[in-house]
Structure formats: C-alpha cells, structure tokens
PDB file of N, CA and C in Angstrom:
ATOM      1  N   UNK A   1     110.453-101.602 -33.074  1.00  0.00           N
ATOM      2  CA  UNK A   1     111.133-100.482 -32.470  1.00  0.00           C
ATOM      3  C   UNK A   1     110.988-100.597 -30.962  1.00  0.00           C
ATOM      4  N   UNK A   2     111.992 -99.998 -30.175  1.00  0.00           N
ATOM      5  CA  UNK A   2     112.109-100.148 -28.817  1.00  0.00           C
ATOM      6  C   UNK A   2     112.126 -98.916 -28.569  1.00  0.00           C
ATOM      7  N   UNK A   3     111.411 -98.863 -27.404  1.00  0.00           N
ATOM      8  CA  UNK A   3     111.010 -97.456 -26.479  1.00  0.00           C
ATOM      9  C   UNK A   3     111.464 -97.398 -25.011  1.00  0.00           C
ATOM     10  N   UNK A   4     112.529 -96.989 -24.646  1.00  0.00           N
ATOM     11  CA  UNK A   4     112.295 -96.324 -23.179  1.00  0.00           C
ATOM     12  C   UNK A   4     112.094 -95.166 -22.871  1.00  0.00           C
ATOM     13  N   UNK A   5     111.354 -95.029 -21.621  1.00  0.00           N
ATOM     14  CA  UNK A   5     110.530 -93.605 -20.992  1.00  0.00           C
ATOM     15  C   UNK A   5     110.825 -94.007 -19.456  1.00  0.00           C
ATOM     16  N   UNK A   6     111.162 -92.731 -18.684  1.00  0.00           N
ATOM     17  CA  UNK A   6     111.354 -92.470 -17.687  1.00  0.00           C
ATOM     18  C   UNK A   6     109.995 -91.945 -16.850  1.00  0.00           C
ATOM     19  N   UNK A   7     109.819 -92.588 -15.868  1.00  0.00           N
ATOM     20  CA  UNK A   7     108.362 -91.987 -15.219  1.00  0.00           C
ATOM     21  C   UNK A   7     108.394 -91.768 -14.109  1.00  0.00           C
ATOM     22  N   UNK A   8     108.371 -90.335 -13.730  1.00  0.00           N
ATOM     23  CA  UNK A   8     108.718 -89.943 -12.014  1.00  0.00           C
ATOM     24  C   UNK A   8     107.689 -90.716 -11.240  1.00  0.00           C
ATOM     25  N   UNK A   9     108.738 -91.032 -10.396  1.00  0.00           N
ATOM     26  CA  UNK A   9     107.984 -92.082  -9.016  1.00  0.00           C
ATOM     27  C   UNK A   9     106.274 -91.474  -8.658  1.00  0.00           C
ATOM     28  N   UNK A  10     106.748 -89.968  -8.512  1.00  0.00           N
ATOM     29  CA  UNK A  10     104.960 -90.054  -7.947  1.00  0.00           C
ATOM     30  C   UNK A  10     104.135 -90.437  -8.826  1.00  0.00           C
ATOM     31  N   UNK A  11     104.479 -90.032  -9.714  1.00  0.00           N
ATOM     32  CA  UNK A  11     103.292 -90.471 -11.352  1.00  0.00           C
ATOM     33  C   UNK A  11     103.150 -91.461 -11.579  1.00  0.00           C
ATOM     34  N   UNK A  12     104.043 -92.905 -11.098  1.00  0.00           N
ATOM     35  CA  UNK A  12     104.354 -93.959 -11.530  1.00  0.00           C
ATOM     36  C   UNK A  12     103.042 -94.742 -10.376  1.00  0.00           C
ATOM     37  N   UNK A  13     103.505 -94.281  -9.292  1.00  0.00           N
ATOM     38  CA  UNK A  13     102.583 -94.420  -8.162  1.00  0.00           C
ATOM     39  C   UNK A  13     101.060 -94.685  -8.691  1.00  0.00           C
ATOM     40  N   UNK A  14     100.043 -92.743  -9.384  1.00  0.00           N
ATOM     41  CA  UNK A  14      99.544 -92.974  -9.955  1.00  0.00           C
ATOM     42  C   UNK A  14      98.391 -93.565 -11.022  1.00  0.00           C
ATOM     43  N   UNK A  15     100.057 -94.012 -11.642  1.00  0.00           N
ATOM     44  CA  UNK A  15      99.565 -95.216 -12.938  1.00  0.00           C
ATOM     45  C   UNK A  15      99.272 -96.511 -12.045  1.00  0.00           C
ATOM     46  N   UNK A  16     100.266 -96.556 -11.538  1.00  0.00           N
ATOM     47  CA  UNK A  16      99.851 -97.914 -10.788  1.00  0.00           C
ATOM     48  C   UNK A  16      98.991 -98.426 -10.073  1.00  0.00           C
ATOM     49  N   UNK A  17      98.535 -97.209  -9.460  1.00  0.00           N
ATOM     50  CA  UNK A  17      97.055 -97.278  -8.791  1.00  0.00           C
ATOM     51  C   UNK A  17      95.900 -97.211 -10.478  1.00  0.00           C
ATOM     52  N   UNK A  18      95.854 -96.560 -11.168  1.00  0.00           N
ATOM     53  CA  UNK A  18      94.796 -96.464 -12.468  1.00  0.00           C
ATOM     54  C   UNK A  18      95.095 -98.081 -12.810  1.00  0.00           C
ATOM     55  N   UNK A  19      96.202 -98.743 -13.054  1.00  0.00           N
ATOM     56  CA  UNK A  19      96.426 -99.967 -13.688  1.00  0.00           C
ATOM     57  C   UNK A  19      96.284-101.033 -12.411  1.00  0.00           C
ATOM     58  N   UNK A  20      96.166-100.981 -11.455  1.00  0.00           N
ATOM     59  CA  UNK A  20      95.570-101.821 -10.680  1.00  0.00           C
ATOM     60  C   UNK A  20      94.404-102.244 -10.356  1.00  0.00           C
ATOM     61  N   UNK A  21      93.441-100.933 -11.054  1.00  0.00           N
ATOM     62  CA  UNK A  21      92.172-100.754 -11.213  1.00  0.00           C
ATOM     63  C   UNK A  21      91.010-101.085 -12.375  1.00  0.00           C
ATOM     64  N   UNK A  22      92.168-101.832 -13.240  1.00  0.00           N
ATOM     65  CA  UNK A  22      91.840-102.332 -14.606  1.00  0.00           C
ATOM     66  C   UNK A  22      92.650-103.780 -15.100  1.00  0.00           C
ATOM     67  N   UNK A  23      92.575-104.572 -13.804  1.00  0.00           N
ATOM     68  CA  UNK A  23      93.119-106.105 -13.930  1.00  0.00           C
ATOM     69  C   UNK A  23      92.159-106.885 -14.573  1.00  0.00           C
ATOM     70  N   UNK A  24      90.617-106.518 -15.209  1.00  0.00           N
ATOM     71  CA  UNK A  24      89.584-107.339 -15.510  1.00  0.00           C
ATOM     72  C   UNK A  24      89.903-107.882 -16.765  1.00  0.00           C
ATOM     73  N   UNK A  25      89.697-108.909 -17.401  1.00  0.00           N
ATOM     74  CA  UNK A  25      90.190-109.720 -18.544  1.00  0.00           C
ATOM     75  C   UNK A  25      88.599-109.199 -19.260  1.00  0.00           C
ATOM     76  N   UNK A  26      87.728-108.989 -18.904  1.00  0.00           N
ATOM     77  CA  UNK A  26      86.161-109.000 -19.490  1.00  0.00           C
ATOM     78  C   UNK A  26      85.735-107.033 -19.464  1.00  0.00           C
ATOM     79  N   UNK A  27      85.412-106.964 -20.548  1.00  0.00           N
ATOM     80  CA  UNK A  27      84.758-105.395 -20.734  1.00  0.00           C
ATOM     81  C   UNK A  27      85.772-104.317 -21.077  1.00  0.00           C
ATOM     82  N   UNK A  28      86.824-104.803 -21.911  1.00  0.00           N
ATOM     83  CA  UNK A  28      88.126-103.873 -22.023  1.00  0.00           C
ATOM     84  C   UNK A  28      88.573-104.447 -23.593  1.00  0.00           C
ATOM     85  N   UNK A  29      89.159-103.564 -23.999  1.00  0.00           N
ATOM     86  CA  UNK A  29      90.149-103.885 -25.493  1.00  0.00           C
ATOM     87  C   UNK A  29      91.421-104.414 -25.331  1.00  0.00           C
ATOM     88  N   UNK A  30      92.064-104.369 -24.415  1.00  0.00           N
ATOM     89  CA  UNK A  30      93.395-104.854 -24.065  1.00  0.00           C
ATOM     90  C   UNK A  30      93.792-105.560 -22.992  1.00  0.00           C
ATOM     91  N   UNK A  31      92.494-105.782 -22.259  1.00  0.00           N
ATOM     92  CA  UNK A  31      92.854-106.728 -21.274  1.00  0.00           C
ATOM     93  C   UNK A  31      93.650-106.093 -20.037  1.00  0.00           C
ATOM     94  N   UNK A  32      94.040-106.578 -19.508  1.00  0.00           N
ATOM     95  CA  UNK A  32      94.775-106.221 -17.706  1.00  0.00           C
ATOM     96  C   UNK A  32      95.917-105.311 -18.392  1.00  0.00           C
ATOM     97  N   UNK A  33      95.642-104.176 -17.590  1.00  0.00           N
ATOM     98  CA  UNK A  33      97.008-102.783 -17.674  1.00  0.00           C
ATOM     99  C   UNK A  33      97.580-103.313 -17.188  1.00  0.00           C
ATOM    100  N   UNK A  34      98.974-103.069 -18.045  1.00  0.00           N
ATOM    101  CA  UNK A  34     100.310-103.212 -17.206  1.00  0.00           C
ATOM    102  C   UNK A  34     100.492-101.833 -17.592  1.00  0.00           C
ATOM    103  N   UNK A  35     102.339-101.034 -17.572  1.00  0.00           N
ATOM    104  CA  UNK A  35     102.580-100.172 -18.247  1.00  0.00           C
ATOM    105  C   UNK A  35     102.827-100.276 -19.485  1.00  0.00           C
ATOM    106  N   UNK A  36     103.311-101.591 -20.439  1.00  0.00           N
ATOM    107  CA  UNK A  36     103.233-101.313 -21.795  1.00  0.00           C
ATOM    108  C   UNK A  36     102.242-101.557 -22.585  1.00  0.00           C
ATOM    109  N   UNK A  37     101.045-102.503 -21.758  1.00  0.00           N
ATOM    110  CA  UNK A  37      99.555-102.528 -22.469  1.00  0.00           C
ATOM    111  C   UNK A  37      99.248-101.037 -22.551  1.00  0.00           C
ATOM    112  N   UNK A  38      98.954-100.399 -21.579  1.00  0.00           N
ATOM    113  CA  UNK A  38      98.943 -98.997 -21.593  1.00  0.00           C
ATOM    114  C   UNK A  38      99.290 -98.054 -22.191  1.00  0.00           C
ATOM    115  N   UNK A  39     100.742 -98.225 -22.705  1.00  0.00           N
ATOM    116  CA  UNK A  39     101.225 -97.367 -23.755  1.00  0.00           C
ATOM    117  C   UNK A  39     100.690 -97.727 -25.120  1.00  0.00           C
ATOM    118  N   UNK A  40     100.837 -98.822 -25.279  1.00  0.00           N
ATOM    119  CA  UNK A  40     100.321 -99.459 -26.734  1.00  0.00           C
ATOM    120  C   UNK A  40      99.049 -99.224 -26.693  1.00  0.00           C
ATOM    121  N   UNK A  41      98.370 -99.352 -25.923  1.00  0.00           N
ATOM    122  CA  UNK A  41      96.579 -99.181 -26.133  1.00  0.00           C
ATOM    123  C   UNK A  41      96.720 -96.990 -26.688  1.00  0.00           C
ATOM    124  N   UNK A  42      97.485 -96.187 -26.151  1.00  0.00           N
ATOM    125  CA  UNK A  42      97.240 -94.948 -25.944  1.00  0.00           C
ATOM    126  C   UNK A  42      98.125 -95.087 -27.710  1.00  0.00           C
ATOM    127  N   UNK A  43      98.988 -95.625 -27.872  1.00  0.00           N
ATOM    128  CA  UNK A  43      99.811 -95.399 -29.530  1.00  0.00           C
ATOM    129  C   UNK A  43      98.772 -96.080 -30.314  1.00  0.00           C
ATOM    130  N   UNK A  44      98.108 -96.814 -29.960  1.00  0.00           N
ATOM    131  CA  UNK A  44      97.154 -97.128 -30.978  1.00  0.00           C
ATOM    132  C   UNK A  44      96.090 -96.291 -31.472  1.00  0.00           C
ATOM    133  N   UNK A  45      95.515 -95.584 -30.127  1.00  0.00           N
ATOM    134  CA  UNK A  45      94.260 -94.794 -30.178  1.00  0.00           C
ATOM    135  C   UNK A  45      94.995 -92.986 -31.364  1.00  0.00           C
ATOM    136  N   UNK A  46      96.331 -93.012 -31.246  1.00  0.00           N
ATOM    137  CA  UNK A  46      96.884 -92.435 -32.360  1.00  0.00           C
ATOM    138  C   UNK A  46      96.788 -92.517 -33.643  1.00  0.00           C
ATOM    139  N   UNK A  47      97.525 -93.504 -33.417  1.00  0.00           N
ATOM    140  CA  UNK A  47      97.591 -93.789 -35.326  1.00  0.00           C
ATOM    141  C   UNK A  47      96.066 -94.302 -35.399  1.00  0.00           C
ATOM    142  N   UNK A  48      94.833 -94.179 -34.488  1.00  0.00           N
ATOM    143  CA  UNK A  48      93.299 -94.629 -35.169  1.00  0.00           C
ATOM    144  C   UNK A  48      93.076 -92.709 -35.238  1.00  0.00           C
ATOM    145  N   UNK A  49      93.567 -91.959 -34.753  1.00  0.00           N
ATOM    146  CA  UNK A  49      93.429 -90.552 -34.935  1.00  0.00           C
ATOM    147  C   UNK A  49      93.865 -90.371 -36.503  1.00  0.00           C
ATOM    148  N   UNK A  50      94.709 -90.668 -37.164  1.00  0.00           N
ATOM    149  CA  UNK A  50      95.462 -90.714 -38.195  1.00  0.00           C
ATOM    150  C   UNK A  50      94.830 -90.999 -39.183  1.00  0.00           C
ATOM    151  N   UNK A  51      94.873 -92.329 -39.233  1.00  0.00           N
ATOM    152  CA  UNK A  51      94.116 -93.119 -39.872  1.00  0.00           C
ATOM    153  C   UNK A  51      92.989 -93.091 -39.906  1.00  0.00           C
ATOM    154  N   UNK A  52      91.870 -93.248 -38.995  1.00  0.00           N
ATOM    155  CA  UNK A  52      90.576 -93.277 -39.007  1.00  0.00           C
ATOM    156  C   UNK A  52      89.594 -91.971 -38.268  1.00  0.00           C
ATOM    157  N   UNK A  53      90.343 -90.801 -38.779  1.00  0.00           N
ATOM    158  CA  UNK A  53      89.835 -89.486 -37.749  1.00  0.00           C
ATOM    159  C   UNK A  53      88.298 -89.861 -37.750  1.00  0.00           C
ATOM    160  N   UNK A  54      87.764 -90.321 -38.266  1.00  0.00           N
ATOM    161  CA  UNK A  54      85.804 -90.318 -37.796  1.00  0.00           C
ATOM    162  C   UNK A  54      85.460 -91.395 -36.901  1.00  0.00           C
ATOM    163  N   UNK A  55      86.670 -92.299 -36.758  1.00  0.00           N
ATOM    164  CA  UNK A  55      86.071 -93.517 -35.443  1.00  0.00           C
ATOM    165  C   UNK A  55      86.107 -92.698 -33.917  1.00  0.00           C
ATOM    166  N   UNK A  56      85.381 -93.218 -33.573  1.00  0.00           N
ATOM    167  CA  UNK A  56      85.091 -92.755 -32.613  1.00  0.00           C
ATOM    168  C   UNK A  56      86.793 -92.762 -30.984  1.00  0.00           C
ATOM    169  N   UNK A  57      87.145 -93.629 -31.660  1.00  0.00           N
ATOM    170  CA  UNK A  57      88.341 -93.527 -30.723  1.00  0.00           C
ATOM    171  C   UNK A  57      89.435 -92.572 -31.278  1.00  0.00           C
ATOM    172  N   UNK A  58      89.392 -92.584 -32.796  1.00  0.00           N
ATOM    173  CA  UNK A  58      90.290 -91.557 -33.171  1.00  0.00           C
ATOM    174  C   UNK A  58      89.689 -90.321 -33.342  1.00  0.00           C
ATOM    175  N   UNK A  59      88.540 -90.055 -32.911  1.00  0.00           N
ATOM    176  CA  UNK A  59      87.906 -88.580 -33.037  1.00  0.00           C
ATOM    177  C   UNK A  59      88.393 -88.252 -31.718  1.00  0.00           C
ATOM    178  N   UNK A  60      88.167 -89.346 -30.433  1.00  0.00           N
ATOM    179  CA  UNK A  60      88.530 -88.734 -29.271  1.00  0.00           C
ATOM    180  C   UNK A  60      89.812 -88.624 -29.192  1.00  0.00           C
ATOM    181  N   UNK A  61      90.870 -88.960 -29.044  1.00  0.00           N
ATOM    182  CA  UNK A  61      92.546 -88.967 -28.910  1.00  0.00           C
ATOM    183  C   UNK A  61      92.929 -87.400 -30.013  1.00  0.00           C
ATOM    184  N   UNK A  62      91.173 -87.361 -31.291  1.00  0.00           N
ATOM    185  CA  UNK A  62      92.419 -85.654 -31.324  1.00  0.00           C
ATOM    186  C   UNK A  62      91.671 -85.312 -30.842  1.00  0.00           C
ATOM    187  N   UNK A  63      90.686 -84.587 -30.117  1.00  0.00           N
ATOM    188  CA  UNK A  63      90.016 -84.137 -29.159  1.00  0.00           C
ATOM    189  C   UNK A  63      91.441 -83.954 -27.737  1.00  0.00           C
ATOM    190  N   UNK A  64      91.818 -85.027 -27.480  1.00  0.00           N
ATOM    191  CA  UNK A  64      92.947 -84.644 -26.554  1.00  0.00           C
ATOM    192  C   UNK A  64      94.512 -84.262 -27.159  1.00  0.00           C
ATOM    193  N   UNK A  65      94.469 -84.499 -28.192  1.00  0.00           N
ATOM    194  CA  UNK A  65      95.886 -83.681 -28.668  1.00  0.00           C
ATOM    195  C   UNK A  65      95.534 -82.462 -28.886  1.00  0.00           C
ATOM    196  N   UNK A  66      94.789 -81.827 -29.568  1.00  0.00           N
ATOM    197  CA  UNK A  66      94.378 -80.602 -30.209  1.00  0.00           C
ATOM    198  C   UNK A  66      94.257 -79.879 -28.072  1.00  0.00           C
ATOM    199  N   UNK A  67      93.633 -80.586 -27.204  1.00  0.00           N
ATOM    200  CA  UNK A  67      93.753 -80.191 -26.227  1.00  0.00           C
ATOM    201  C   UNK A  67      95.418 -79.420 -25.797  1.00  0.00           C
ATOM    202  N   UNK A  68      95.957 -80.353 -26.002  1.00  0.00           N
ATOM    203  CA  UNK A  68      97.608 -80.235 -25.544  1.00  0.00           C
ATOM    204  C   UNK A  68      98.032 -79.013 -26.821  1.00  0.00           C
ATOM    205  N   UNK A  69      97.527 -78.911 -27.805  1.00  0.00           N
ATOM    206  CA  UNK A  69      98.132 -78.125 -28.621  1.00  0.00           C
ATOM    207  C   UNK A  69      98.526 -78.336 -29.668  1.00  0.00           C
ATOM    208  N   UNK A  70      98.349 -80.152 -30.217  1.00  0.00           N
ATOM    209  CA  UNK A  70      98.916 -80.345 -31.499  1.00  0.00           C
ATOM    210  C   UNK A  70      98.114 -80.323 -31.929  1.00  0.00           C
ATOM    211  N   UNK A  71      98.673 -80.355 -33.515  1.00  0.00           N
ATOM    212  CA  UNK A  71      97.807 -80.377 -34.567  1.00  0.00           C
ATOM    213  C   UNK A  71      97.344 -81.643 -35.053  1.00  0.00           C
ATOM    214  N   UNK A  72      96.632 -82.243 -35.393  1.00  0.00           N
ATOM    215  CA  UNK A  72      96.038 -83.634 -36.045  1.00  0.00           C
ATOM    216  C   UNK A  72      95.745 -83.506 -37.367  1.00  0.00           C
TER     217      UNK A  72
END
C-alpha cells in the first residue's frame, strides 16, 4: 500500500532537525531517520500496540494514543 501525507513546512523543518539527529547506524532499531523510516518505525510501534499490548513498545504507543483520545 502507498501513502501520501502532506507536512507543513514548519513541522517538516522540525522533523528534520529530530531526523538529523538520529543519522547513527549503531544503538537504534531502524537505523538513520529519514521521513519514511520514521513513519514505518511509528506504524510499527502500532500494530506492536495491537498485537503485542504487554511489549513494552506496544504498551507505550497506547499510552500515547489513549493520550490523543483513542481507544486501543
């Protein structure tokens, strides 16, 4: 499946500064941010909400949805 998303310039700004700040190949799960490592690393930490609500990455991601208001 293919995804486009629109990302206002200042925000993009941002990301780009957070993903410039995480070029290290060593101490990370996904290696150097770009913007679609980024997205995929954040859709993953989902469906591990889903799927694996007691891991520790999917306990945190609903910790931040339930933040925003959804339900998990």
């Amino acid at each position: 499946m293919k995804i486009e998303i629109e990302v206002r310039n200042r925000d993009y700004a941002v990301l780009e500064k957070f993903m410039d700040n995480n070029q290290s190949e060593e101490g990370n799960s996904h290696g150097p941010l770009d913007l679609f490592v980024l997205v995929e690393l954040l859709l993953d930490d989902v469906v591990l909400a889903m799927r694996r609500p007691g891991s520790w990455k999917g306990e945190n991601m609903i910790q931040v949805l339930k933040a925003h208001g959804y339900t998990v």
